[in-house]
N, C-alpha and C. Protein backbone atom coordinates (compact mmCIF):
# COMPACT_ATOMS: atom_id res chain seq x y z
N UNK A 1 235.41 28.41 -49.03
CA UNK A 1 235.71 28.48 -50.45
C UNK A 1 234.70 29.39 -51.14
N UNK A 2 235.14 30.02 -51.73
CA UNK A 2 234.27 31.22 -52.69
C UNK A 2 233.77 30.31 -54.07
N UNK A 3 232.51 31.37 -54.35
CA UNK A 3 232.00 30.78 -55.48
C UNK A 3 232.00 31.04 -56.60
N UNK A 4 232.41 30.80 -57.32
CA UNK A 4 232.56 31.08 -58.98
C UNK A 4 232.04 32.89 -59.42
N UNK A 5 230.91 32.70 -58.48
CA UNK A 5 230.07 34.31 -58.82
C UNK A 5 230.91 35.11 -57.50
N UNK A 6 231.23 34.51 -56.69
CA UNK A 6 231.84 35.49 -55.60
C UNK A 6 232.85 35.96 -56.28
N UNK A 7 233.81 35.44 -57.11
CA UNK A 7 234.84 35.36 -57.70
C UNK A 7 234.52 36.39 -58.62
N UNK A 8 234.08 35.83 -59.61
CA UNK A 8 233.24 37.14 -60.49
C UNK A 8 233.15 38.28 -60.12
N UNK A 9 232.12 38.45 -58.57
CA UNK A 9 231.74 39.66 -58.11
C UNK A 9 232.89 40.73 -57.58
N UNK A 10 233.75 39.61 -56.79
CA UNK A 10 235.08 40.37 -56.29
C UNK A 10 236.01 40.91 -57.55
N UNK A 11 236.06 40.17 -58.79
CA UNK A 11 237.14 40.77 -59.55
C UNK A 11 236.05 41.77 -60.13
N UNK A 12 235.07 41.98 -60.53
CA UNK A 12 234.28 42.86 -61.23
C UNK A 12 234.01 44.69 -59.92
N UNK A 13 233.98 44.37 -58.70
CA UNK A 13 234.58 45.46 -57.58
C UNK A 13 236.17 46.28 -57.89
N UNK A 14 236.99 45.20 -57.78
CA UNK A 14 238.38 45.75 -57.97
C UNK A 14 238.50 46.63 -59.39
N UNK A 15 237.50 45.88 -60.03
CA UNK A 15 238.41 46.50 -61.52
C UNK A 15 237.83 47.89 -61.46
N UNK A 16 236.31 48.29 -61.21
CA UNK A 16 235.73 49.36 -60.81
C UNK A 16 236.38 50.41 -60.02
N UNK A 17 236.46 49.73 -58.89
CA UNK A 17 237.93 50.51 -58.00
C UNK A 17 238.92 50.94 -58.53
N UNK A 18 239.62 49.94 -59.19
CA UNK A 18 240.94 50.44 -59.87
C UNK A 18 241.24 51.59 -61.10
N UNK A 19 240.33 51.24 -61.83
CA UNK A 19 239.69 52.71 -62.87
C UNK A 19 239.36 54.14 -62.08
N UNK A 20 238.53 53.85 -60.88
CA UNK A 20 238.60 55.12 -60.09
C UNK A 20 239.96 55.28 -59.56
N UNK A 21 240.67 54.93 -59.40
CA UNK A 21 241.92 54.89 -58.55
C UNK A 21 243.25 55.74 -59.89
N UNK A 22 243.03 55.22 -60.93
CA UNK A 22 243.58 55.52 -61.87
C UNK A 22 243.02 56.94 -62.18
N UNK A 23 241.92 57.55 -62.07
CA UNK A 23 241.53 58.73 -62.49
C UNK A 23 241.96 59.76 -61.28
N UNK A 24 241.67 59.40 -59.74
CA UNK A 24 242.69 59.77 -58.75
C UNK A 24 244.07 60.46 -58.89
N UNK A 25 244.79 59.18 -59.45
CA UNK A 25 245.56 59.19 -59.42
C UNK A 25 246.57 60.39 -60.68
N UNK A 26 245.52 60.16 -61.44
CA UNK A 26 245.73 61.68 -62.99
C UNK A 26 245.76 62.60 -62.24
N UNK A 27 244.30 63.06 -61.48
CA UNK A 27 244.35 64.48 -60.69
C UNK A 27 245.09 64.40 -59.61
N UNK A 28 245.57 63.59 -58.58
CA UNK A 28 246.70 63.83 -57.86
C UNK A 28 247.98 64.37 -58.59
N UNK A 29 248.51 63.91 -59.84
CA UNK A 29 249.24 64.02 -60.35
C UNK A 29 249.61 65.92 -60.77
N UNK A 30 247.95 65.87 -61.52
CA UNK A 30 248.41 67.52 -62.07
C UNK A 30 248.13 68.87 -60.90
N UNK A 31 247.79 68.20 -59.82
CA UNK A 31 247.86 69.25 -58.34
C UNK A 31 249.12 69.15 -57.96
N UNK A 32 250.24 68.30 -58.14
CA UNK A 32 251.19 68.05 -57.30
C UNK A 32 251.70 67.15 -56.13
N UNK A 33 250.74 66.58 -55.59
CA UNK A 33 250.59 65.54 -54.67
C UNK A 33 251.20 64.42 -54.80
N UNK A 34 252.58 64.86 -54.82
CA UNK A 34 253.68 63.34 -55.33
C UNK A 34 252.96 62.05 -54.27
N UNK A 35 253.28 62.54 -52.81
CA UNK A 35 253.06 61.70 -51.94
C UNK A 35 251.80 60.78 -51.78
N UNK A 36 250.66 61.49 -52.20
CA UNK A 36 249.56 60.74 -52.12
C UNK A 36 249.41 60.23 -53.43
N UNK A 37 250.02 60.34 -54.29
CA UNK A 37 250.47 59.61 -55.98
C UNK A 37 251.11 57.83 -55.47
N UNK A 38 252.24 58.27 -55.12
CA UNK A 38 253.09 57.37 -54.75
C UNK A 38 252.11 56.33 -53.92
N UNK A 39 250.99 56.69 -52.90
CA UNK A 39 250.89 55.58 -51.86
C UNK A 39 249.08 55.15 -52.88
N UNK A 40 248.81 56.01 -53.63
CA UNK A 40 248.13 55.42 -54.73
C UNK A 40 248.41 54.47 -55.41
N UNK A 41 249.99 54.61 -55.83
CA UNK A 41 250.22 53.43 -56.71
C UNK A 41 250.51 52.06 -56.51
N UNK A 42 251.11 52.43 -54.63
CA UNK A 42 250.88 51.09 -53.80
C UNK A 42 249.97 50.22 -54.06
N UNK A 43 248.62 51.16 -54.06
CA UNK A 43 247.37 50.75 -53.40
C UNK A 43 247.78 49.89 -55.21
N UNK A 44 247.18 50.64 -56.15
CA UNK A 44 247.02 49.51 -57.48
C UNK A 44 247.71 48.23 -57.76
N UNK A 45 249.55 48.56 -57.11
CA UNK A 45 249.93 47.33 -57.04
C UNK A 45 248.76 45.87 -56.26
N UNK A 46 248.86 46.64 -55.13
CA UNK A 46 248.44 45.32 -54.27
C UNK A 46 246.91 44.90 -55.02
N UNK A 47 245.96 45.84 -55.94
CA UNK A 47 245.08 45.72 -56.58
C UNK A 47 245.18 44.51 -57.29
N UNK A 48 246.14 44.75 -58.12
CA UNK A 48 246.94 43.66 -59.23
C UNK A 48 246.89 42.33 -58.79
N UNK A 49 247.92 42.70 -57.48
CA UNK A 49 248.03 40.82 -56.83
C UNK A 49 246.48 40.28 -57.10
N UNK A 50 245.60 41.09 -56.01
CA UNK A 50 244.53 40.54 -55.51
C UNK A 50 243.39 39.88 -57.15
N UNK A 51 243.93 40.80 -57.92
CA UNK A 51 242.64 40.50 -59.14
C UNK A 51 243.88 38.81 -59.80
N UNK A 52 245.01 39.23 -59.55
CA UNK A 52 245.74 37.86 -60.25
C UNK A 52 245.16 36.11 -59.41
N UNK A 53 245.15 36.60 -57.88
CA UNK A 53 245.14 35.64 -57.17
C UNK A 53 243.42 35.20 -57.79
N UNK A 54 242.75 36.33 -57.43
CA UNK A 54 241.28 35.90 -57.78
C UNK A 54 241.14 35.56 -59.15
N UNK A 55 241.48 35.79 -60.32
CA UNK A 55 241.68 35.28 -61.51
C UNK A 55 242.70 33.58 -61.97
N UNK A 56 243.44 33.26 -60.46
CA UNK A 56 243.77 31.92 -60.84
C UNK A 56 242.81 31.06 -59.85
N UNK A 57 242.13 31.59 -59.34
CA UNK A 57 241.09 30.69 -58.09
C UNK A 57 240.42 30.72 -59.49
N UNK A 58 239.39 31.50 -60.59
CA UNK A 58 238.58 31.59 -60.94
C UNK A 58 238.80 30.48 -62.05
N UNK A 59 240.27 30.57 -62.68
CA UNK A 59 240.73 29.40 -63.63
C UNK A 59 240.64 28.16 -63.15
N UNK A 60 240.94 28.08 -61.71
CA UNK A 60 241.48 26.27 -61.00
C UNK A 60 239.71 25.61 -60.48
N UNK A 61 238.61 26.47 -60.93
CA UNK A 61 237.07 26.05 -60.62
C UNK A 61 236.88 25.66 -61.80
């Protein structure tokens, strides 16, 4: 079981990540790089889950 600060620490990583991922994802955009756009935006989805799941562990402590 993770700890309140693990919790913390992991959603405070992702969100960092995900802001870089989002700026990525601008300049993929205005080069043309549909494809590596597209498997970018994968990646943020599954970002999402992971900060939701860790944000209801962080509520149910």
């Amino acid at each position: 079981m993770l700890t309140k600060r693990e919790i913390e620490q992991q959603i405070a990583e992702i969100k960092m990540d995900y802001i870089n991922l989002q700026g990525d994802i601008e300049k993929l955009e205005n080069t043309g790089h549909i494809n590596s756009v597209m498997e970018a935006e994968e990646r943020l989805a599954r970002m999402e889950k992971k900060l939701a799941e860790l944000n209801k562990l962080l509520a149910e402590l």
